[in-house]
C-alpha atoms as a PDB file:
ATOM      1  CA  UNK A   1      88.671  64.087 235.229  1.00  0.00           C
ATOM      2  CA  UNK A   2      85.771  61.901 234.489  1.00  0.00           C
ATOM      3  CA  UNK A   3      82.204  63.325 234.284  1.00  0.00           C
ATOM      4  CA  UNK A   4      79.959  61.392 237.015  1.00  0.00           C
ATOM      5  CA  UNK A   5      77.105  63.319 235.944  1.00  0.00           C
ATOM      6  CA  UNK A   6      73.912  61.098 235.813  1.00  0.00           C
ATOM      7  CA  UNK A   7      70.497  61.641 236.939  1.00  0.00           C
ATOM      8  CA  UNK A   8      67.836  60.111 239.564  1.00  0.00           C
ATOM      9  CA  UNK A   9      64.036  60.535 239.041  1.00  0.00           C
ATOM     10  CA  UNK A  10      64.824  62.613 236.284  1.00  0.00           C
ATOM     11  CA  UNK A  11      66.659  65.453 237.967  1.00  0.00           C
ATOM     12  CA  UNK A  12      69.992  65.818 237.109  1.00  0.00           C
ATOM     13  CA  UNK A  13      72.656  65.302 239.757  1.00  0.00           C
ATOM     14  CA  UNK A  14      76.546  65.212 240.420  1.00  0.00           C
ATOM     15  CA  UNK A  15      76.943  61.860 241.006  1.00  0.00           C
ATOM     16  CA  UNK A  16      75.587  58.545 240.683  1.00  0.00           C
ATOM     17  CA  UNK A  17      75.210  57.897 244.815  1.00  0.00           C
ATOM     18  CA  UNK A  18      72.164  59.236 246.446  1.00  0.00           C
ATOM     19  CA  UNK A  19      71.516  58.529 250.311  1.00  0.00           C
ATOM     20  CA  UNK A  20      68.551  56.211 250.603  1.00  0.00           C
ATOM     21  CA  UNK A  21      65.599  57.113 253.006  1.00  0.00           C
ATOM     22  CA  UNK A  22      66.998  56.389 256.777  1.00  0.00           C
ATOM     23  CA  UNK A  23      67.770  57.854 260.159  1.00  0.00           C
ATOM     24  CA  UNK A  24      71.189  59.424 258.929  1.00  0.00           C
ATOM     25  CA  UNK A  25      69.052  62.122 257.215  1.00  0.00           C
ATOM     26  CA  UNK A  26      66.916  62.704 260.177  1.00  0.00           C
ATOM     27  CA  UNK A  27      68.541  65.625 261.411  1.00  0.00           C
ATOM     28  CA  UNK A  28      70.112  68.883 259.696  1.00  0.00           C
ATOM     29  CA  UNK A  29      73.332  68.156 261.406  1.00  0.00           C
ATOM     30  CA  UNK A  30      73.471  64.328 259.628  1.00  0.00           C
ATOM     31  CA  UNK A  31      72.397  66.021 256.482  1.00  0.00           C
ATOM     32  CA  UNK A  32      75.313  68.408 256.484  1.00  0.00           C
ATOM     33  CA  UNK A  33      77.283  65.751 256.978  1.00  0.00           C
ATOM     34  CA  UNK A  34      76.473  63.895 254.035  1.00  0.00           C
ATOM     35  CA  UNK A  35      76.604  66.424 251.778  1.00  0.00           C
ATOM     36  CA  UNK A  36      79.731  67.497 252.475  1.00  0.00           C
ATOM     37  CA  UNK A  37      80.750  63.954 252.438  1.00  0.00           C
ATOM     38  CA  UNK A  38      80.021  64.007 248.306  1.00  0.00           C
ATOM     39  CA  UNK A  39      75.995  62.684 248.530  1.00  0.00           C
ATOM     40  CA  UNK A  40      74.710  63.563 244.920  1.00  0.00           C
ATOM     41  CA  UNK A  41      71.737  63.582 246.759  1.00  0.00           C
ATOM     42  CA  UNK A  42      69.419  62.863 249.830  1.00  0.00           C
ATOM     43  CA  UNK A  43      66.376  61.296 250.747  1.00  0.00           C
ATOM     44  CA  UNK A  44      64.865  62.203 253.837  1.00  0.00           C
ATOM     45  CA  UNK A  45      64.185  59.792 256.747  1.00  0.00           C
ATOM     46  CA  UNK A  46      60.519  58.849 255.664  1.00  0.00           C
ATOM     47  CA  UNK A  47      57.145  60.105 257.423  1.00  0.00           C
ATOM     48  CA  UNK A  48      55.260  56.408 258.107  1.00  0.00           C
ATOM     49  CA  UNK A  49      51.508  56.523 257.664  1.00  0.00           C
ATOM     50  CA  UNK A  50      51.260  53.598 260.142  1.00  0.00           C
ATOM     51  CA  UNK A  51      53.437  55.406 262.786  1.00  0.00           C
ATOM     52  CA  UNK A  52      51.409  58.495 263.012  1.00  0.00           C
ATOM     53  CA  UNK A  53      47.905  56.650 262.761  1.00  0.00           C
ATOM     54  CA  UNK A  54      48.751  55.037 265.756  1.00  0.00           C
ATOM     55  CA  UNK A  55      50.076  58.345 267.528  1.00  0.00           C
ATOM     56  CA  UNK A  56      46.741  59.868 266.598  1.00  0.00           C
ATOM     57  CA  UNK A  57      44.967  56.785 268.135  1.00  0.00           C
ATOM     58  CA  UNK A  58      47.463  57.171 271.216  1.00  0.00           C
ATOM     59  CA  UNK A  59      47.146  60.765 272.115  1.00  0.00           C
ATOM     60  CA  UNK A  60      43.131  60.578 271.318  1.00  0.00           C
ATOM     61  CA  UNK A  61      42.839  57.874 273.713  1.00  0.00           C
ATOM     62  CA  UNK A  62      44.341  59.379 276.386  1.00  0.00           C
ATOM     63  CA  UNK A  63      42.778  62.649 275.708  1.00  0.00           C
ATOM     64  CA  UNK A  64      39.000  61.657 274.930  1.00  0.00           C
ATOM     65  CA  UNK A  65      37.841  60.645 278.680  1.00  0.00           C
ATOM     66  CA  UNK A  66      34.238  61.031 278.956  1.00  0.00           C
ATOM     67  CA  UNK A  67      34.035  62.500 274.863  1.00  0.00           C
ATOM     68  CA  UNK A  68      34.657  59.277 273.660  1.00  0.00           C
ATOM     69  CA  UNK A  69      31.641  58.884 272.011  1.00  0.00           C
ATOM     70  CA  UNK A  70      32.419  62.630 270.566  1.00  0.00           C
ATOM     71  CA  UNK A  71      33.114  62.310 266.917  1.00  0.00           C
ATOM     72  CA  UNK A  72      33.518  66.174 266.456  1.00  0.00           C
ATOM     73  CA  UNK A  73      36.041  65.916 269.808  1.00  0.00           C
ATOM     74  CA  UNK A  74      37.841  62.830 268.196  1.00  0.00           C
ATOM     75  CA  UNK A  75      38.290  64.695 264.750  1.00  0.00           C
ATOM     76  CA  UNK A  76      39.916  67.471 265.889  1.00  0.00           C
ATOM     77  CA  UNK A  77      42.587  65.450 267.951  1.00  0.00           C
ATOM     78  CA  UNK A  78      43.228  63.490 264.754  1.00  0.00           C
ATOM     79  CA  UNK A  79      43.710  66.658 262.922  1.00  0.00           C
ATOM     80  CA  UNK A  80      46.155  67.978 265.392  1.00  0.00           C
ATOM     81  CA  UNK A  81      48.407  65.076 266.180  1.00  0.00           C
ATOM     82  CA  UNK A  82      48.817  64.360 262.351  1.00  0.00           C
ATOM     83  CA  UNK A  83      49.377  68.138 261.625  1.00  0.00           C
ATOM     84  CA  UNK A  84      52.025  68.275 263.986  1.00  0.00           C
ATOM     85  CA  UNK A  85      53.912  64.799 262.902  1.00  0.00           C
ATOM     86  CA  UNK A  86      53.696  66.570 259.364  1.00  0.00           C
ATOM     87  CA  UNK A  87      54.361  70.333 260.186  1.00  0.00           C
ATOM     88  CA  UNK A  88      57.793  69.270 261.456  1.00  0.00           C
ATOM     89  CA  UNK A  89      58.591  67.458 258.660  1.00  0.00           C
ATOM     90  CA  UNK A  90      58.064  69.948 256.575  1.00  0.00           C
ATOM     91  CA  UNK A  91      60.501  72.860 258.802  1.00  0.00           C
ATOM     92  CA  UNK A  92      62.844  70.093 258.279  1.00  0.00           C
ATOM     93  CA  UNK A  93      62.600  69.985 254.444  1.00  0.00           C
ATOM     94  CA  UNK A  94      62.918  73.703 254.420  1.00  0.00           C
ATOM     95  CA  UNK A  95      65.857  73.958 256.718  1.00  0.00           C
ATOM     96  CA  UNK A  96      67.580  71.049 254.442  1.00  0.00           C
ATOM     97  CA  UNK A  97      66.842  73.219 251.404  1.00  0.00           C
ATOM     98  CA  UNK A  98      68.545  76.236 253.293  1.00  0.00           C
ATOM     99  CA  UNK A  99      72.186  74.385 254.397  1.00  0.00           C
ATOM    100  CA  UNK A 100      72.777  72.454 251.703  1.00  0.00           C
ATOM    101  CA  UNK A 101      72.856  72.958 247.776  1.00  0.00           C
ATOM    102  CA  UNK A 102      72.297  68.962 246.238  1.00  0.00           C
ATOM    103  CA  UNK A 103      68.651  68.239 245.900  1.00  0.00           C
ATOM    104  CA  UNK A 104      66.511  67.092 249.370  1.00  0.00           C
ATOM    105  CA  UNK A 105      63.987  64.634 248.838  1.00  0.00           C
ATOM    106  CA  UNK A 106      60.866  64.107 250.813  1.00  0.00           C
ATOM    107  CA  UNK A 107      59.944  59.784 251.766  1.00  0.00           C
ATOM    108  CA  UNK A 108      56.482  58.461 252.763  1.00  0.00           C
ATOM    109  CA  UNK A 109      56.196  55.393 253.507  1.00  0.00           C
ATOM    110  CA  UNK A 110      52.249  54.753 253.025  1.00  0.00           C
ATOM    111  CA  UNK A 111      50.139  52.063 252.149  1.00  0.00           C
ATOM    112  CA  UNK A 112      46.787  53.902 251.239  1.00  0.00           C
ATOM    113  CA  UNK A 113      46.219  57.312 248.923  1.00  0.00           C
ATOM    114  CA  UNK A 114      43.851  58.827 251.847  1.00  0.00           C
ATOM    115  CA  UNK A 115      46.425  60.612 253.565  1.00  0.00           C
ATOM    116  CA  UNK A 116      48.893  61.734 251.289  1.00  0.00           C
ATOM    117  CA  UNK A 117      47.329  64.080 248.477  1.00  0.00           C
ATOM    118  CA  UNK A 118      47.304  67.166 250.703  1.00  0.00           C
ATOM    119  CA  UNK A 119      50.516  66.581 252.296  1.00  0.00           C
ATOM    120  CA  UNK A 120      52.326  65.737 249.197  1.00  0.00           C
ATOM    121  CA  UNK A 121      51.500  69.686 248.586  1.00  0.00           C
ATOM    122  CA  UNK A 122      52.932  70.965 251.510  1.00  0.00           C
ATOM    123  CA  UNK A 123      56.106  68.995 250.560  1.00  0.00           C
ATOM    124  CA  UNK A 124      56.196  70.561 247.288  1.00  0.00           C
ATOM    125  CA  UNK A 125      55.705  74.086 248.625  1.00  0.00           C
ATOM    126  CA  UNK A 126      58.541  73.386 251.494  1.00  0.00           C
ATOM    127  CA  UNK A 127      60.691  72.992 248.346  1.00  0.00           C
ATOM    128  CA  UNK A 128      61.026  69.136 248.662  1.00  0.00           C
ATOM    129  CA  UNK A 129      63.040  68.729 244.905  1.00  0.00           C
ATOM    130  CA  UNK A 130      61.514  65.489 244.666  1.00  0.00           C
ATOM    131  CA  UNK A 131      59.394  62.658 246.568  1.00  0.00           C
ATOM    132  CA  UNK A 132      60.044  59.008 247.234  1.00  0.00           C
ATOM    133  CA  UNK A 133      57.119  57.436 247.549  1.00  0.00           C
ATOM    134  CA  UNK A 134      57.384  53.377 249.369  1.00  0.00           C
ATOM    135  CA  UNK A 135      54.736  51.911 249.442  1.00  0.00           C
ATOM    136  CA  UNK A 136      54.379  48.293 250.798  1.00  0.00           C
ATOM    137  CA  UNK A 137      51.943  46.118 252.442  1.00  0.00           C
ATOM    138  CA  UNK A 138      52.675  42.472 253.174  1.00  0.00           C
ATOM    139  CA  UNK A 139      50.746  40.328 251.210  1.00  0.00           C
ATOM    140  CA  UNK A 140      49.937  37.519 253.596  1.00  0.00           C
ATOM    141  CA  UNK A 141      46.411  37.487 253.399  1.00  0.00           C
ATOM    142  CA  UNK A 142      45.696  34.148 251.317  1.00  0.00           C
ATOM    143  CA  UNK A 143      42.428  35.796 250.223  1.00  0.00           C
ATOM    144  CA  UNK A 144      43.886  38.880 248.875  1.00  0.00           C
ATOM    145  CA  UNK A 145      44.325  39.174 245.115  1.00  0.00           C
ATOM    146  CA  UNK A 146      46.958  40.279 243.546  1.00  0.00           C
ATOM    147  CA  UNK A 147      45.593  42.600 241.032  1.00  0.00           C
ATOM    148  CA  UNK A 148      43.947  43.984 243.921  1.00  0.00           C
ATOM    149  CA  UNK A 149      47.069  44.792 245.709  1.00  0.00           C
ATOM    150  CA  UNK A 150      49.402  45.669 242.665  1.00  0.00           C
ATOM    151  CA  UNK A 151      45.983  48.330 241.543  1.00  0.00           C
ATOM    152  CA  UNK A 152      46.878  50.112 245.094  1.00  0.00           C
ATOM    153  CA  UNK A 153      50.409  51.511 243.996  1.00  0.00           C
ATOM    154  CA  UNK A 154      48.551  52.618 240.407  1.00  0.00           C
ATOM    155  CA  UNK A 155      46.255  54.200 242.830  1.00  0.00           C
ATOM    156  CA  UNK A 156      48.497  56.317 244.590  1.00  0.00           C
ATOM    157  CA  UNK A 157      50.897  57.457 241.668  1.00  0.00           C
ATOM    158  CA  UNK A 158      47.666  58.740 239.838  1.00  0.00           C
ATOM    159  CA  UNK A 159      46.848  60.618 242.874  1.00  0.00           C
ATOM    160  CA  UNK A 160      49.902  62.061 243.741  1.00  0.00           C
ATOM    161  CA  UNK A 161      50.977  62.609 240.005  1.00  0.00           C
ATOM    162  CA  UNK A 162      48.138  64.179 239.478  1.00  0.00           C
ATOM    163  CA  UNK A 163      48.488  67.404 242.118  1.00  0.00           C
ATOM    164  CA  UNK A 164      52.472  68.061 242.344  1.00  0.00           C
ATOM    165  CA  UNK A 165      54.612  69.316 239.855  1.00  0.00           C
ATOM    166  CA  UNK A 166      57.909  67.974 240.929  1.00  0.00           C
ATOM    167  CA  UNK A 167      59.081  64.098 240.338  1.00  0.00           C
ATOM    168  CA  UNK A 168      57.194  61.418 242.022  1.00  0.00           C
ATOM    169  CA  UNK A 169      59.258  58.213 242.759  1.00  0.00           C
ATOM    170  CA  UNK A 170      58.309  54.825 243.838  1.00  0.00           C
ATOM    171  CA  UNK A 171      60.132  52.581 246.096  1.00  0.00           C
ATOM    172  CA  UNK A 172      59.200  48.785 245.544  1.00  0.00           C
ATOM    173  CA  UNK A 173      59.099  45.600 247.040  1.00  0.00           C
ATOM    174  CA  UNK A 174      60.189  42.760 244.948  1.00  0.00           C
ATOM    175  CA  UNK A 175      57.086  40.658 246.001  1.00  0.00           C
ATOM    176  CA  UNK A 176      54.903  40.712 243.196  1.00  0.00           C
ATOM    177  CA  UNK A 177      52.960  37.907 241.241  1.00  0.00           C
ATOM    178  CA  UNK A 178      54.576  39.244 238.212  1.00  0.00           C
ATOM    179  CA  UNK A 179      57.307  41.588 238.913  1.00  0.00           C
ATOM    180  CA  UNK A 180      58.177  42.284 235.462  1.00  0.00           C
ATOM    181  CA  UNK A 181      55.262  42.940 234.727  1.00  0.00           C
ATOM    182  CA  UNK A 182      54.863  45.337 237.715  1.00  0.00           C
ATOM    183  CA  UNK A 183      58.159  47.016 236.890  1.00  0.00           C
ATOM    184  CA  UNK A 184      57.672  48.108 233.361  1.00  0.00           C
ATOM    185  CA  UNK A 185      53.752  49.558 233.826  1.00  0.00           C
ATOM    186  CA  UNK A 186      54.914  51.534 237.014  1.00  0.00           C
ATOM    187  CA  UNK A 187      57.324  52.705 234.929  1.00  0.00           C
ATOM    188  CA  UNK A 188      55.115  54.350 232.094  1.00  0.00           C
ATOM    189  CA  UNK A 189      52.581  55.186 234.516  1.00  0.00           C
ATOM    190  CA  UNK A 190      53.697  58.595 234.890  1.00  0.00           C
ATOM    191  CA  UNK A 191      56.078  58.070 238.105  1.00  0.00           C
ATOM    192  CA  UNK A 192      60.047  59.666 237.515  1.00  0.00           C
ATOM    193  CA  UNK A 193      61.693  56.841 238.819  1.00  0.00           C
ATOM    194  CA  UNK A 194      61.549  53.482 240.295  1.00  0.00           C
ATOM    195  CA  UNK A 195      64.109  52.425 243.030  1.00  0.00           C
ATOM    196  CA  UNK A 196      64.583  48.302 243.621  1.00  0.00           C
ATOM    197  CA  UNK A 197      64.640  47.716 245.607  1.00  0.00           C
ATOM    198  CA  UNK A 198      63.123  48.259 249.063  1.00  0.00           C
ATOM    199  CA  UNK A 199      64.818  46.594 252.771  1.00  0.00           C
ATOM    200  CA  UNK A 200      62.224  45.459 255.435  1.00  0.00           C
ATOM    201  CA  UNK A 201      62.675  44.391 259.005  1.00  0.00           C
ATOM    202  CA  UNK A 202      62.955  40.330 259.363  1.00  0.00           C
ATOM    203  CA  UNK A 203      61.861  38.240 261.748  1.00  0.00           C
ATOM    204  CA  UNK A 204      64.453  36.350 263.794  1.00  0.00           C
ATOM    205  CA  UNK A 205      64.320  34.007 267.027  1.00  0.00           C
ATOM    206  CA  UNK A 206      66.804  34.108 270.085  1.00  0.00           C
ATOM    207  CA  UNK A 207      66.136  29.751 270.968  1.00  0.00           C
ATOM    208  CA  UNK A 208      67.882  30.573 274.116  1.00  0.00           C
ATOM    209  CA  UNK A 209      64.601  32.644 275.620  1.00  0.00           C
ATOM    210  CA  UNK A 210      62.449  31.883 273.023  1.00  0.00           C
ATOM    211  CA  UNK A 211      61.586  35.260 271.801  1.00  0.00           C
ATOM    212  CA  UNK A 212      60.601  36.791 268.491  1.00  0.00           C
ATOM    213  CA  UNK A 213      63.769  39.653 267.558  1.00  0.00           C
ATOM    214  CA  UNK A 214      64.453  41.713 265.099  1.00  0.00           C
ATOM    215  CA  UNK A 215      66.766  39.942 262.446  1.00  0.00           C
ATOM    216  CA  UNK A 216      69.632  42.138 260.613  1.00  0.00           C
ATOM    217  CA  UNK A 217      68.932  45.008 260.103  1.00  0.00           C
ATOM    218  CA  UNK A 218      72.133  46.310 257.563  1.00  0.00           C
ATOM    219  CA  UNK A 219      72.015  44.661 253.818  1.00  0.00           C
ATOM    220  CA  UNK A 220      74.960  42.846 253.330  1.00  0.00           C
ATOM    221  CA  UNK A 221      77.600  42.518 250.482  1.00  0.00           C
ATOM    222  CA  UNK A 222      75.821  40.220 248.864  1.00  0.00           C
ATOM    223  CA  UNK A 223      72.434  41.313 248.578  1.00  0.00           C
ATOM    224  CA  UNK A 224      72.675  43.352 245.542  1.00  0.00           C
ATOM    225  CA  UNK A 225      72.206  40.556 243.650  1.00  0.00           C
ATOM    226  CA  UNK A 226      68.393  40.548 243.274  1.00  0.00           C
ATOM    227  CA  UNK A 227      68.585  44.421 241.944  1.00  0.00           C
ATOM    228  CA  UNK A 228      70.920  43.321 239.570  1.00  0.00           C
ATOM    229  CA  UNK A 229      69.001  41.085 238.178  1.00  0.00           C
ATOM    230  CA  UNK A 230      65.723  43.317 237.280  1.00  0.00           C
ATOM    231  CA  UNK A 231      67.479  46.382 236.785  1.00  0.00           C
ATOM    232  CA  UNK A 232      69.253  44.224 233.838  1.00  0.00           C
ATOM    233  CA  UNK A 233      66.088  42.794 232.840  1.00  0.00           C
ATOM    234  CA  UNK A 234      64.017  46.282 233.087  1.00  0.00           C
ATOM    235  CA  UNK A 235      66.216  48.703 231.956  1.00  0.00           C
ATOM    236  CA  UNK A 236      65.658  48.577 228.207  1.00  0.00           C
ATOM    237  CA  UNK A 237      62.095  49.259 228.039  1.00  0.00           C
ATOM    238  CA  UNK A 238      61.682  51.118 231.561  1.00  0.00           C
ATOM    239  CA  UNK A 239      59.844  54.668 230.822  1.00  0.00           C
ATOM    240  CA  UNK A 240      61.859  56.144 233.638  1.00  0.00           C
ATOM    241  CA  UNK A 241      64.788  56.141 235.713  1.00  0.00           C
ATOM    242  CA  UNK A 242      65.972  53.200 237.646  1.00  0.00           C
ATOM    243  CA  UNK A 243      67.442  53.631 240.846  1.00  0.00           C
ATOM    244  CA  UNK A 244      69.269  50.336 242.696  1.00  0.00           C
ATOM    245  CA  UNK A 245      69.096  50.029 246.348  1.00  0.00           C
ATOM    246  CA  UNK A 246      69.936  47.714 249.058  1.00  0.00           C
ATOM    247  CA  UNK A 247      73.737  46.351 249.130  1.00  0.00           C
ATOM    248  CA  UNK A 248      75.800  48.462 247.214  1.00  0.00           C
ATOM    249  CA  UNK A 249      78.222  48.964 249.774  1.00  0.00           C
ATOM    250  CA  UNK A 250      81.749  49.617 247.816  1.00  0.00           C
ATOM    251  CA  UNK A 251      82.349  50.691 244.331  1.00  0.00           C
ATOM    252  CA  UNK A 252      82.643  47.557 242.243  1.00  0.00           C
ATOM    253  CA  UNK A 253      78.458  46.832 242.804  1.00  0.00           C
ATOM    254  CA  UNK A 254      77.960  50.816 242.514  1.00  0.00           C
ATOM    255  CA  UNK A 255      79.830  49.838 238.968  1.00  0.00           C
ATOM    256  CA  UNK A 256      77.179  46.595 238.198  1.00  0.00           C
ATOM    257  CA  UNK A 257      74.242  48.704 239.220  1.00  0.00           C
ATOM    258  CA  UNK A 258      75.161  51.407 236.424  1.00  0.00           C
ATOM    259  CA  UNK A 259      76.159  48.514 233.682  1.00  0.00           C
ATOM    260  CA  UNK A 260      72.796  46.816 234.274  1.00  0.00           C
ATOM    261  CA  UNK A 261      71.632  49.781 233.479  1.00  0.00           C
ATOM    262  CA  UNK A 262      70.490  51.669 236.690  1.00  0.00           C
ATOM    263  CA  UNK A 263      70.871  55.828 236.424  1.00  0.00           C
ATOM    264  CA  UNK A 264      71.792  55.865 240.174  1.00  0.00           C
ATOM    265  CA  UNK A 265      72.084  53.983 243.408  1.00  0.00           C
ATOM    266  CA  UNK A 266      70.669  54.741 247.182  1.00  0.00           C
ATOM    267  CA  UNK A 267      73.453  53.815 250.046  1.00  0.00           C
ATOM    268  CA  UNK A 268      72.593  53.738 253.412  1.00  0.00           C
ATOM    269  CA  UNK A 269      73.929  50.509 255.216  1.00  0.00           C
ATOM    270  CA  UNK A 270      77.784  51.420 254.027  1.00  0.00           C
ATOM    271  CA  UNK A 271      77.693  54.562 255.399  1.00  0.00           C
ATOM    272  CA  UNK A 272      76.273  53.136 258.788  1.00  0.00           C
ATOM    273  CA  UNK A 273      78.685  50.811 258.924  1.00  0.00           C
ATOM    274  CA  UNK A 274      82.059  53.282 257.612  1.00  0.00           C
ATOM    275  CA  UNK A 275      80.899  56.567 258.263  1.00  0.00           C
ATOM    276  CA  UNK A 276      80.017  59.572 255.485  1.00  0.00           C
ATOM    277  CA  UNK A 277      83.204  58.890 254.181  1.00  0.00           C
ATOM    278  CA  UNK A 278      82.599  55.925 252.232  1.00  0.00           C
ATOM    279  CA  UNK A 279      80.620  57.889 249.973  1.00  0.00           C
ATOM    280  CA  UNK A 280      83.622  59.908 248.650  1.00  0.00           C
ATOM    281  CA  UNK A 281      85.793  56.496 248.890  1.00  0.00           C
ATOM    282  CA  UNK A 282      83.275  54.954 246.105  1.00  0.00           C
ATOM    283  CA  UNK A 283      83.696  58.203 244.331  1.00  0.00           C
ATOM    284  CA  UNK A 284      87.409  57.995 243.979  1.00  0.00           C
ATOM    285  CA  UNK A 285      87.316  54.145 243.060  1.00  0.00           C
ATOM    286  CA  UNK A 286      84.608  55.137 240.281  1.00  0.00           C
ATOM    287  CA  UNK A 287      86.686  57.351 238.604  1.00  0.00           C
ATOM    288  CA  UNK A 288      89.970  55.559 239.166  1.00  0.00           C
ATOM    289  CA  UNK A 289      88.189  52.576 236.859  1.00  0.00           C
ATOM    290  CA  UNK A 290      86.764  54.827 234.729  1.00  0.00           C
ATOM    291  CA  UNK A 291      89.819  56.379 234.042  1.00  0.00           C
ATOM    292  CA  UNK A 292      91.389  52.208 233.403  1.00  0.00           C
ATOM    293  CA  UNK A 293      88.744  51.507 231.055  1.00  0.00           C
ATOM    294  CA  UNK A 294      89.021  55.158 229.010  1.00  0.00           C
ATOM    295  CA  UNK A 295      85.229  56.248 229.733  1.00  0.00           C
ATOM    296  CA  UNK A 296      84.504  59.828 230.348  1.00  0.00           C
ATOM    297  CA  UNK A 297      80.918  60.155 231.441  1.00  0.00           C
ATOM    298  CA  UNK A 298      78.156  57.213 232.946  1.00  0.00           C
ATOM    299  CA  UNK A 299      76.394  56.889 229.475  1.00  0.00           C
ATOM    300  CA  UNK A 300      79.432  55.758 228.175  1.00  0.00           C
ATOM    301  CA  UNK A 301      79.101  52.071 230.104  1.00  0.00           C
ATOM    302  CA  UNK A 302      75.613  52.737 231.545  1.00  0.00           C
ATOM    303  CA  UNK A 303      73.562  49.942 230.663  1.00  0.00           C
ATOM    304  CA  UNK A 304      76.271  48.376 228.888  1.00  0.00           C
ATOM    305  CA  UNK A 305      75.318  44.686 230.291  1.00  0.00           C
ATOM    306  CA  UNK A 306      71.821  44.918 230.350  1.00  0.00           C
ATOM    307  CA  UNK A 307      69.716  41.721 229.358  1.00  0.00           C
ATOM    308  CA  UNK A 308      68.455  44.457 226.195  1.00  0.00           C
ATOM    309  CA  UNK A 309      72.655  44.097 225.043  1.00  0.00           C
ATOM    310  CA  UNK A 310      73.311  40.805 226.035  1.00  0.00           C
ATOM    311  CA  UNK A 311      74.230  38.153 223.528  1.00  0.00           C
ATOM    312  CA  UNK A 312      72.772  35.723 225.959  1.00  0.00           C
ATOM    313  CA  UNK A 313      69.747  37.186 227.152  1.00  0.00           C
ATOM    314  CA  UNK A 314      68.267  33.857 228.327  1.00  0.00           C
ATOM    315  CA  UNK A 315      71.059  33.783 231.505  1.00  0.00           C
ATOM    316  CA  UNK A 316      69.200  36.562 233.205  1.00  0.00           C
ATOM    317  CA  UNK A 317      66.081  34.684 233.715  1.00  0.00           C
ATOM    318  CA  UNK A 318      67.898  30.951 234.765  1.00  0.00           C
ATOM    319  CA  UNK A 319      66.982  30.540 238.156  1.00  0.00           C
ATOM    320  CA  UNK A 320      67.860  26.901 238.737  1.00  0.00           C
ATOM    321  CA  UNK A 321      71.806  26.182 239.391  1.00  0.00           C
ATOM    322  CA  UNK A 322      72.770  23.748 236.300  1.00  0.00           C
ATOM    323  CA  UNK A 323      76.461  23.911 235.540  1.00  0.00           C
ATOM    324  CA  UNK A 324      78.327  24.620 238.977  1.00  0.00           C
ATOM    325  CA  UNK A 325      77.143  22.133 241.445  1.00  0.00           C
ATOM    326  CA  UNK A 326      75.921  19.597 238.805  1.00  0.00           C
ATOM    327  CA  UNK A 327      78.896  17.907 239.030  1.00  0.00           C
ATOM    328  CA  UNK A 328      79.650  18.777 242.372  1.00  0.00           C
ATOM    329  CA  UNK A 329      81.424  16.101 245.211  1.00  0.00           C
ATOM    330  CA  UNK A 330      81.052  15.709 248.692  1.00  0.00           C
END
């Protein structure tokens, strides 16, 4: 039997496949669920800083009347709408922690440092084994500068790093000015792990009554392919784990993920789509090829065709097609 033994922000797990942030893990029921399915590991369904500033604003609104203009009246509704968001998140970290033995780990999705530092303890004292930090603003302002934007996420690690004990992760957004860049000082900033990358909500249109919709919201097959390519490209001089997410959906790009060079992968749009048990149908197909090519354990092939081992290092950065429509007919 092969050893599937790898790890993802530095703690050691079963398995390579960890359930990536989403409503599956929103409940203790769906939790159970997974992990008896063969999850390695799970991230919770993530608290959004956005969400509950605007259910503070809500609930204040309606609740202020005549003490609108009562900053000591507002405070204390802020305090106790965002307590409450929180305090259940943390009963369901602890009640994770109690049904199931692979590691729980805590999400925020946040785009400041303001709100998190005191939270980020009570995760930690819940006995959250690690937290997944994704952090993501659009960048559409065309006066915003980049190393304005890029010095928030350096912001928040320091913060966070600097008053928990267990691993801090980062989820990240491929839009950078330099992702490179981006990838490798994130990764020797302190931060356990780095997971590329992160799935947003697109804008579609319906042309038939010209409304704005929500485009798709599952990855598809194909859409590993941008993880591929900078897990390749990072993996070699990353000071942490790498963690791919978004379209690994069966076991042959679970398999590309770890040969780039990736310690893990997050799957959540599979097991939407096939139920928990895709997660122990990947298993089996892992070790079945495995077992073809006579490895015993990840390290054996992980990173094995990284842009670091390649004897053509220079195909990982050709973005332009050259050789297979060049000479292409109509």
């Amino acid at each position: 039997m092969q050893n599937l033994e790898t790890t993802y922000l530095g703690l050691p797990i079963k398995n390579p496949i960890v359930v990536g942030s989403s409503g599956l893990a929103a409940t203790i029921g769906g939790i159970k669920k997974l992990a008896s399915a063969g999850a390695a590991a799970i991230v919770l369904k993530s608290v959004f800083e956005e969400e509950i500033k605007a259910e503070a604003e809500q609930t204040i609104g309606q609740q202020l009347g005549a003490d609108e203009n009562n900053l000591e009246f507002y405070d204390y509704y802020d305090y106790q709408v965002k307590n409450e968001v929180l305090e259940n998140y943390v009963s369901l970290i602890k009640e994770a922690k109690e049904s199931v033995d692979i590691p729980i780990i805590a999400s925020i999705n946040c785009s400041s440092s303001s709100e998190w530092v005191s939270f980020a303890n009570k995760i930690e004292s819940a006995g959250a084994d690690a937290i997944e930090l994704n952090i993501f603003k659009l960048p559409f302002g065309i006066k915003d500068d980049a190393a304005e934007l890029e010095k928030v996420y350096f912001d928040i690690v320091r913060k966070v790093k600097d008053c928990l004990s267990i691993p801090v992760g980062i989820k990240l957004a491929p839009y950078f000015t330099n992702l490179g860049s981006v990838i490798n000082r994130l990764s020797h900033s302190g931060v356990d792990g780095l997971v590329l990358f992160n799935r947003f909500t697109s804008v579609d249109y319906d042309i038939e009554n010209d409304q704005v919709i929500t485009g798709k919201v599952y990855s598809s097959a194909d859409d590993y392919v941008n993880s591929l390519r900078w897990i390749s490209i990072s993996s070699a001089d990353a000071g942490c784990d790498l963690v791919a997410s978004t379209g690994v959906q069966d076991y042959r790009s679970l398999v590309k993920m770890l040969m780039a060079g990736a310690a893990s992968v997050e799957v959540v749009s599979a097991i939407y789509k096939e139920g928990p048990e895709v997660i122990g149908a990947m298993l089996s197909e892992l070790q079945a090829w495995m077992e073809r090519r006579s490895f015993t354990g990840i390290n054996d092939f992980k990173g094995r065709l990284s842009q670091g081992k390649s004897s053509n290092p220079e195909v990982f950065e050709r973005v332009q097609f050259m050789r297979y429509f060049s000479g292409h007919k109509h």
